[in-house]
Protein backbone atom coordinates (compact mmCIF):
# COMPACT_ATOMS: atom_id res chain seq x y z
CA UNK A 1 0.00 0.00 0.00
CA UNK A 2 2.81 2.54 1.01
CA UNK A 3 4.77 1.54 -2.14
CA UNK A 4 1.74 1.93 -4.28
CA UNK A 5 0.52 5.17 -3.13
CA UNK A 6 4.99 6.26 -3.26
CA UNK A 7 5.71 5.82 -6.74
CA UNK A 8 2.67 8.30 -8.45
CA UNK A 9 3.81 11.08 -6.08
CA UNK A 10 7.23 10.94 -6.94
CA UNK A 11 6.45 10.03 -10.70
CA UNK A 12 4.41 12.72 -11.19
CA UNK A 13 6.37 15.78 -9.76
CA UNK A 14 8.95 14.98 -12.17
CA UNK A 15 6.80 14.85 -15.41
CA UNK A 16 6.13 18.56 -13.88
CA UNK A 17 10.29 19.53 -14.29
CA UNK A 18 11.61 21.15 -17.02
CA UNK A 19 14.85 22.82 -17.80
CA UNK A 20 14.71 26.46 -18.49
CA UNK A 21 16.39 28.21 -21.38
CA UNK A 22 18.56 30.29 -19.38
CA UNK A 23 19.42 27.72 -16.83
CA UNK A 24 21.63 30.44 -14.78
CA UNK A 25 20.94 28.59 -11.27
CA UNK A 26 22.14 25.12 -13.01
CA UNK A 27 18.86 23.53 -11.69
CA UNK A 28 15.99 21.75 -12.64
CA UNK A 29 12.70 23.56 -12.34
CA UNK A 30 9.81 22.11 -10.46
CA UNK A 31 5.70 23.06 -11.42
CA UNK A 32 4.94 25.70 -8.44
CA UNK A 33 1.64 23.74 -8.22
CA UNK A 34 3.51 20.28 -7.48
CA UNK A 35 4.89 21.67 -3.81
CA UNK A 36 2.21 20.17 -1.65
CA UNK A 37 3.18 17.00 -3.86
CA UNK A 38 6.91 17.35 -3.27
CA UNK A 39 6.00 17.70 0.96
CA UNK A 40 3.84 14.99 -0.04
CA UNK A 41 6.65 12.66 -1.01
CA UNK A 42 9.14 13.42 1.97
CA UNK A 43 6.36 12.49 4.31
CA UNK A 44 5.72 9.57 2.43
CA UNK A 45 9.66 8.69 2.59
CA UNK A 46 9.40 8.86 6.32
CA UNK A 47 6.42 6.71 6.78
CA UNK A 48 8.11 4.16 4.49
CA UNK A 49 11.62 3.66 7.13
CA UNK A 50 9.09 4.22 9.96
CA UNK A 51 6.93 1.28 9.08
CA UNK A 52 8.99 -1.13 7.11
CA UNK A 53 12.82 0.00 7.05
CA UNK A 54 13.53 0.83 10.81
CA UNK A 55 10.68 -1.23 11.67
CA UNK A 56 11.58 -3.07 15.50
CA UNK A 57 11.15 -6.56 14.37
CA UNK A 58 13.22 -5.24 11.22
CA UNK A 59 16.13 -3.81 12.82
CA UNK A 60 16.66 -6.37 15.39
CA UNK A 61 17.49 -9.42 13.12
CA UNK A 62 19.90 -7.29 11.54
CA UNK A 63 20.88 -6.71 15.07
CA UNK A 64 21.22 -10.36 15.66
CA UNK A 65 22.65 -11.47 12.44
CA UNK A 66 25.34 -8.76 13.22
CA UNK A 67 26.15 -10.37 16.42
CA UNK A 68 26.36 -13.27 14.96
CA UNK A 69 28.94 -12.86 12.26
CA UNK A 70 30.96 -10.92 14.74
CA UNK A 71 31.13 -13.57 16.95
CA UNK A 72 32.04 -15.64 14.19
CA UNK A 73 34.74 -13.89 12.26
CA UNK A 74 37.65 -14.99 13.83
CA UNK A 75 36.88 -18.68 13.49
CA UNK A 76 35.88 -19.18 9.68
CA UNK A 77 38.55 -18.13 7.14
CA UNK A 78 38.68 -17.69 3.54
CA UNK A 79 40.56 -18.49 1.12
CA UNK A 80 41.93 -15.33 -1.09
CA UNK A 81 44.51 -14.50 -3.20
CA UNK A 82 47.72 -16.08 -3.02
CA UNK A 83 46.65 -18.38 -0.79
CA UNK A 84 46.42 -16.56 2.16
CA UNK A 85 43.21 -16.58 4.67
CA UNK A 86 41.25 -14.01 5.29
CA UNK A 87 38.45 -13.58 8.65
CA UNK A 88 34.85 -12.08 7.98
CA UNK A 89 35.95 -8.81 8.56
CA UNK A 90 39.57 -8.92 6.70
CA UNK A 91 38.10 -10.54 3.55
CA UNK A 92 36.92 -7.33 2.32
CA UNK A 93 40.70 -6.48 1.73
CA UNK A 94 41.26 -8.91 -0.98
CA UNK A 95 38.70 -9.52 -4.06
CA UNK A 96 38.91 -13.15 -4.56
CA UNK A 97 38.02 -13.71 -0.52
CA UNK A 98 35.22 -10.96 -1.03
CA UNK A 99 33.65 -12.93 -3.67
CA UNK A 100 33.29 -15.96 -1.18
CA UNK A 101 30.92 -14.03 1.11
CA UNK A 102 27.44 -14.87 0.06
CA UNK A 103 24.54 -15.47 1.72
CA UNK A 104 25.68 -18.48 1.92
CA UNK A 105 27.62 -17.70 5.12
CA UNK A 106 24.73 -17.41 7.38
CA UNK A 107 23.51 -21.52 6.35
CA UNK A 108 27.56 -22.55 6.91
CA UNK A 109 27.30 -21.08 10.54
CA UNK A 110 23.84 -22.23 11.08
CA UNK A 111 24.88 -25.87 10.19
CA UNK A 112 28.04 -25.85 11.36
CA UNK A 113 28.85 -28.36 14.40
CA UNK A 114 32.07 -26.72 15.02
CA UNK A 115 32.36 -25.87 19.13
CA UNK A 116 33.55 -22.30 18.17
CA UNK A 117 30.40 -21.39 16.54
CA UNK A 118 27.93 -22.52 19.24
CA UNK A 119 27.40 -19.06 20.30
CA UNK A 120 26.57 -18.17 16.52
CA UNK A 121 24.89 -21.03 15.38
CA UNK A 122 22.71 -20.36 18.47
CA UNK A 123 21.60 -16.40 17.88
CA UNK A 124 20.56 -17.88 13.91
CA UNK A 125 18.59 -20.30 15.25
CA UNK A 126 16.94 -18.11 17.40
CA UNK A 127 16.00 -15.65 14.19
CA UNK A 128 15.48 -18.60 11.84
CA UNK A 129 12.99 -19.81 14.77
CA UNK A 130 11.42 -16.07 15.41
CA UNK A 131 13.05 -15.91 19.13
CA UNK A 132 14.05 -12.14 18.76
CA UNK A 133 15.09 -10.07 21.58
CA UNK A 134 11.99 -8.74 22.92
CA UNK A 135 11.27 -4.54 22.55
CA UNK A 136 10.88 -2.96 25.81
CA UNK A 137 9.61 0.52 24.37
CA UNK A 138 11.05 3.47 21.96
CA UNK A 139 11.66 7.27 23.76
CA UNK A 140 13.02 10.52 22.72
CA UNK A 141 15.69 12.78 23.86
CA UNK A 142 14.67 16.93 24.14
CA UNK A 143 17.43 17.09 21.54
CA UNK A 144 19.30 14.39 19.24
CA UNK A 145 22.13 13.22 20.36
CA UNK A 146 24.93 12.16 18.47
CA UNK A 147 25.29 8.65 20.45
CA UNK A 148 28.66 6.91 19.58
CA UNK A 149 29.09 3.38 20.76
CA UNK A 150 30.66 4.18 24.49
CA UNK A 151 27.31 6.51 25.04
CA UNK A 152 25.25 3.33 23.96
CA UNK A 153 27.16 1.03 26.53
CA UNK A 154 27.05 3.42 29.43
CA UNK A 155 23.42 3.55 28.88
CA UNK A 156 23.14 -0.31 28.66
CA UNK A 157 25.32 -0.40 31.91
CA UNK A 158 22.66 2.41 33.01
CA UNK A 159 19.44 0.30 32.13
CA UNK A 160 21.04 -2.81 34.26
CA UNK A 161 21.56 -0.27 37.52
CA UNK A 162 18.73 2.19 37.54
CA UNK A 163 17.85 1.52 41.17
CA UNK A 164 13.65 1.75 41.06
CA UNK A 165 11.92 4.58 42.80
CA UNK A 166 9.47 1.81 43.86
CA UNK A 167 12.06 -0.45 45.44
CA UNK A 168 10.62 -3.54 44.27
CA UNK A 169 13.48 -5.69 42.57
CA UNK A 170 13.36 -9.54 42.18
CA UNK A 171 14.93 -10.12 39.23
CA UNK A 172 18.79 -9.02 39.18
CA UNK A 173 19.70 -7.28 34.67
CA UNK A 174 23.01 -7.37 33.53
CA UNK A 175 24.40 -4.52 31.30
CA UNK A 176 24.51 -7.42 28.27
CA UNK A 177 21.23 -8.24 29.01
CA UNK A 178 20.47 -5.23 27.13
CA UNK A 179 20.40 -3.59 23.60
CA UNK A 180 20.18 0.37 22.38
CA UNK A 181 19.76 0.88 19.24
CA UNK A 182 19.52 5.12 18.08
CA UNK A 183 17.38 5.37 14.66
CA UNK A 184 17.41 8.95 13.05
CA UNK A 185 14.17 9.96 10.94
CA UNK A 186 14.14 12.79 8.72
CA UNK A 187 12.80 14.21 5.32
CA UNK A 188 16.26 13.17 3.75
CA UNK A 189 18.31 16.21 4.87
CA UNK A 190 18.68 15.90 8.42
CA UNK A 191 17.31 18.49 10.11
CA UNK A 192 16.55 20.79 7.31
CA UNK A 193 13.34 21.12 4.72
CA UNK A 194 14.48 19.38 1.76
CA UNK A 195 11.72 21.61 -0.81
CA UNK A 196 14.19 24.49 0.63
CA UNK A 197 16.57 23.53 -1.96
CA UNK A 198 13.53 23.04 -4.83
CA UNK A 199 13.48 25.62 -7.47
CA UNK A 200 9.83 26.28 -9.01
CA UNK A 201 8.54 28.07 -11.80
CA UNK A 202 5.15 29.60 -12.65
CA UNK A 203 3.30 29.61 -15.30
CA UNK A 204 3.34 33.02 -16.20
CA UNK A 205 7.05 32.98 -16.37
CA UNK A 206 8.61 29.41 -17.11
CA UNK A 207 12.05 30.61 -17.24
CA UNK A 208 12.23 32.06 -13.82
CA UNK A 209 13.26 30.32 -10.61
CA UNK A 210 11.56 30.98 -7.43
CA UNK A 211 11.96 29.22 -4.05
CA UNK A 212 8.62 28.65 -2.12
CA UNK A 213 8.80 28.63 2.01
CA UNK A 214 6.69 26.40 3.96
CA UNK A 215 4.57 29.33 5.56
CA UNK A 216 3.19 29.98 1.44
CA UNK A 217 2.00 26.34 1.43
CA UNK A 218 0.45 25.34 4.50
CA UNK A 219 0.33 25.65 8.10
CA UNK A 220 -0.39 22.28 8.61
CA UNK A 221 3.20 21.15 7.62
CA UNK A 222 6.06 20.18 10.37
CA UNK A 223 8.03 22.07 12.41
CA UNK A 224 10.91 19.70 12.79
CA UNK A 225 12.10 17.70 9.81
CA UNK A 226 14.38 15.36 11.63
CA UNK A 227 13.71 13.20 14.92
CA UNK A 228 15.70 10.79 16.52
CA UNK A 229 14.32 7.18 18.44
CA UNK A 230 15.67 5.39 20.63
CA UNK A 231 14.84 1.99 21.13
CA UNK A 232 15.48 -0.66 24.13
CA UNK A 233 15.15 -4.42 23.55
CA UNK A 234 16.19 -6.98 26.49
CA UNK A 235 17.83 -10.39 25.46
CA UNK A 236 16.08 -12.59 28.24
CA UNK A 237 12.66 -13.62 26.86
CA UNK A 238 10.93 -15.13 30.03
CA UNK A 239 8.33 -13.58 31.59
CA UNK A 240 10.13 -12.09 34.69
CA UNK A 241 12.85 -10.94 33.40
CA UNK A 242 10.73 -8.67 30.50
CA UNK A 243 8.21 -7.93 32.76
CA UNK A 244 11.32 -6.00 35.35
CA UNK A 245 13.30 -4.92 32.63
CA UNK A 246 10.15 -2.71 31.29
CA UNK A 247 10.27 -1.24 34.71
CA UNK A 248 14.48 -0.78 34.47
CA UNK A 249 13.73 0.96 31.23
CA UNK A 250 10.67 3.35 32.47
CA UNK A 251 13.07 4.20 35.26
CA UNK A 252 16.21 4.96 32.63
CA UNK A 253 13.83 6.96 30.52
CA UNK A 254 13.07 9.36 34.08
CA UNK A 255 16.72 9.32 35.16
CA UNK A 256 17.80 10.26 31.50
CA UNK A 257 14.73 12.74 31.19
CA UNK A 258 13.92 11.17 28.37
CA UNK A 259 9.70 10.93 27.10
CA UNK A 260 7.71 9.14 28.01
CA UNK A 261 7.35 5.50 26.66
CA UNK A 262 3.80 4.75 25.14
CA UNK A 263 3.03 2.10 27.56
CA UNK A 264 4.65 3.39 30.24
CA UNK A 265 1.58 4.11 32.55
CA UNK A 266 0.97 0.63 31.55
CA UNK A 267 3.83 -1.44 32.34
CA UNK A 268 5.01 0.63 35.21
CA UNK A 269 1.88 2.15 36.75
CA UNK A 270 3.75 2.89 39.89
CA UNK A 271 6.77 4.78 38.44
CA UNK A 272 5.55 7.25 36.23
CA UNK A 273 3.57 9.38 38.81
CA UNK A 274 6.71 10.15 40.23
CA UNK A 275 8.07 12.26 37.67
CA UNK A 276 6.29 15.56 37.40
CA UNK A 277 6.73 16.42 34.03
CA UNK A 278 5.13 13.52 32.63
CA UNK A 279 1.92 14.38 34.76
CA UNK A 280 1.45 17.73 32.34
CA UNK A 281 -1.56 17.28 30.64
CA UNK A 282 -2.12 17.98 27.08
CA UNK A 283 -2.84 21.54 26.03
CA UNK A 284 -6.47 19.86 24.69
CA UNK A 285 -7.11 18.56 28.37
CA UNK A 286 -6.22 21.47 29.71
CA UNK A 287 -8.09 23.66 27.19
CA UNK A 288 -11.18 21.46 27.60
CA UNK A 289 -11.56 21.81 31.27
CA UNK A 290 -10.64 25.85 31.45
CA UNK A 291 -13.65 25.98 29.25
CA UNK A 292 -15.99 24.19 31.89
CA UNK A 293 -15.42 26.83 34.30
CA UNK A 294 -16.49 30.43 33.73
CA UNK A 295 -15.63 33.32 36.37
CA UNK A 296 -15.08 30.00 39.26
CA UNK A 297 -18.79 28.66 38.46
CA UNK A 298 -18.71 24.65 36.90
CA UNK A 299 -20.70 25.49 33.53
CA UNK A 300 -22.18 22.32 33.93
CA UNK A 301 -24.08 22.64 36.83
CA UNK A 302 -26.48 25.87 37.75
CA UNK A 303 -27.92 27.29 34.83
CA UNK A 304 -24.96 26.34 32.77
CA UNK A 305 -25.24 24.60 29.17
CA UNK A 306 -26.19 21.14 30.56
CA UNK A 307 -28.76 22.39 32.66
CA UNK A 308 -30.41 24.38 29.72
CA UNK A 309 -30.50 21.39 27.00
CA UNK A 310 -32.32 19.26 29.97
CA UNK A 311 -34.66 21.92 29.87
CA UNK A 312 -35.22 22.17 26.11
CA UNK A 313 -36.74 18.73 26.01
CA UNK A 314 -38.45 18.79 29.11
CA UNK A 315 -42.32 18.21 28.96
């Protein structure tokens, strides 16, 4: 459906381009009517790595395959040029080794009875059999951070030790009993509007290139073009461990002021009252009941508007 509803969008802004005669910008020209088509597009470039590219399930049997080969590389060797042997991650070095790596590696490991790839052979079988490290939740930093692989292991070492506010703690987490993984979503430009860089022409004058801002289209685009996720899976799958490392990670999320998870007033009912900012209700709420009251008097008692529709159908 996404694919479908992708590929007329993007098809049909570009039967819309044309090259002008006196190309002085060196730029293609886009149809001035075809911006709301270009925004169009972006969005629909999101939605497509939201739902299907940096979808969970997606990105943790990468995850997994990953952790197998790595595991693996220094025990299966490769033939190259010459002679000489090449690892996984040296093979890349020499052409004739390269060629070797097909997807036929992941089937060698997986069938493989050698001792050294037990721990490998085991994470495949665990994708090949759908046992994935479960997802505890996604959250958001205030800002994106630019999270390099120590900043991922202190927070992994920071999931295992958050110390509840609630004090209940039965099951004892390990740092490697837990997996970050940071996924950045934007329009295709980081943080900045990709039409920005989009030269349009009208019809009245083909040959001239004019820029369009996003306050002469719409006010119902976004403010922020880029976002950044931040996801939290746990490797133990029983039912005790999950169910306290969802509390370990509603805990990290308040120690590392991070938002909210979804199910957080789910999963850890008795945590999230204790952080005030996630008690702020939303400007609707808050909207919604300043409008019952009126100069300190509840509109819907007295001679408010309740009162007066009981009144309009009484006999």
């Amino acid at each position: 459906m996404w694919l479908k509803s992708w590929r007329p969008i993007g098809r049909h802004a570009s039967e819309h381009c044309r090259v002008p005669e006196v190309n002085t910008h060196g730029a293609v020209l886009c149809d001035s009517q075809e911006v709301s088509n270009l925004y169009d597009m972006f969005h629909m470039r999101n939605c497509l790595h939201r739902r299907a590219y940096q979808h969970k399930v997606g990105n943790i049997i990468e995850t997994m395959i990953t952790e197998a080969f790595l595991k693996a590389d220094q025990h299966m060797k490769f033939e190259g040029s010459g002679g000489k042997m090449f690892t996984l991650s040296t093979a890349i070095d020499d052409m004739e080794a390269y060629t070797k790596l097909t997807d036929n590696v992941f089937e060698l490991i997986l069938n493989s009875s050698d001792p050294d790839l037990k721990d490998s052979r085991e994470i495949l079988r665990n994708v090949v059999c759908r046992r994935l490290y479960k997802c505890l939740g996604q959250t958001q930093a205030d800002k994106p951070r630019s999270a390099t692989q120590e900043d991922i292991l202190s927070w992994e070492a920071a999931l295992a030790h958050s110390i509840l506010q609630s004090g209940a703690q039965d099951v004892r987490l390990q740092p490697e009993d837990f997996l970050v993984s940071v996924i950045d979503m934007d329009y295709g430009m980081k943080d900045k509007n990709p039409v920005n860089n989009v030269h349009f022409y009208c019809k009245d004058d083909p040959d001239k290139a004019v820029q369009i801002r996003k306050n002469q289209v719409s006010k119902l685009l976004p403010e922020q073009f880029a976002e950044q996720l931040i996801r939290v899976y746990c490797k133990k799958t029983d039912e005790r461990s999950l169910e306290a490392a969802k509390k370990h990670f509603v805990q990290w999320c308040m120690d590392e002021n991070f938002s909210k998870p979804q199910d957080g007033d789910v999963i850890a009912p008795e945590l999230t009252p204790l952080k005030a900012s996630w008690a702020v209700k939303d400007e609707d709420e808050e909207e919604g009941e300043g409008k019952k009251k009126e100069g300190g008097r509840d509109l819907n008692h007295g001679n408010g508007p309740k009162k007066a529709r009981t009144q309009l159908f009484k006999r």
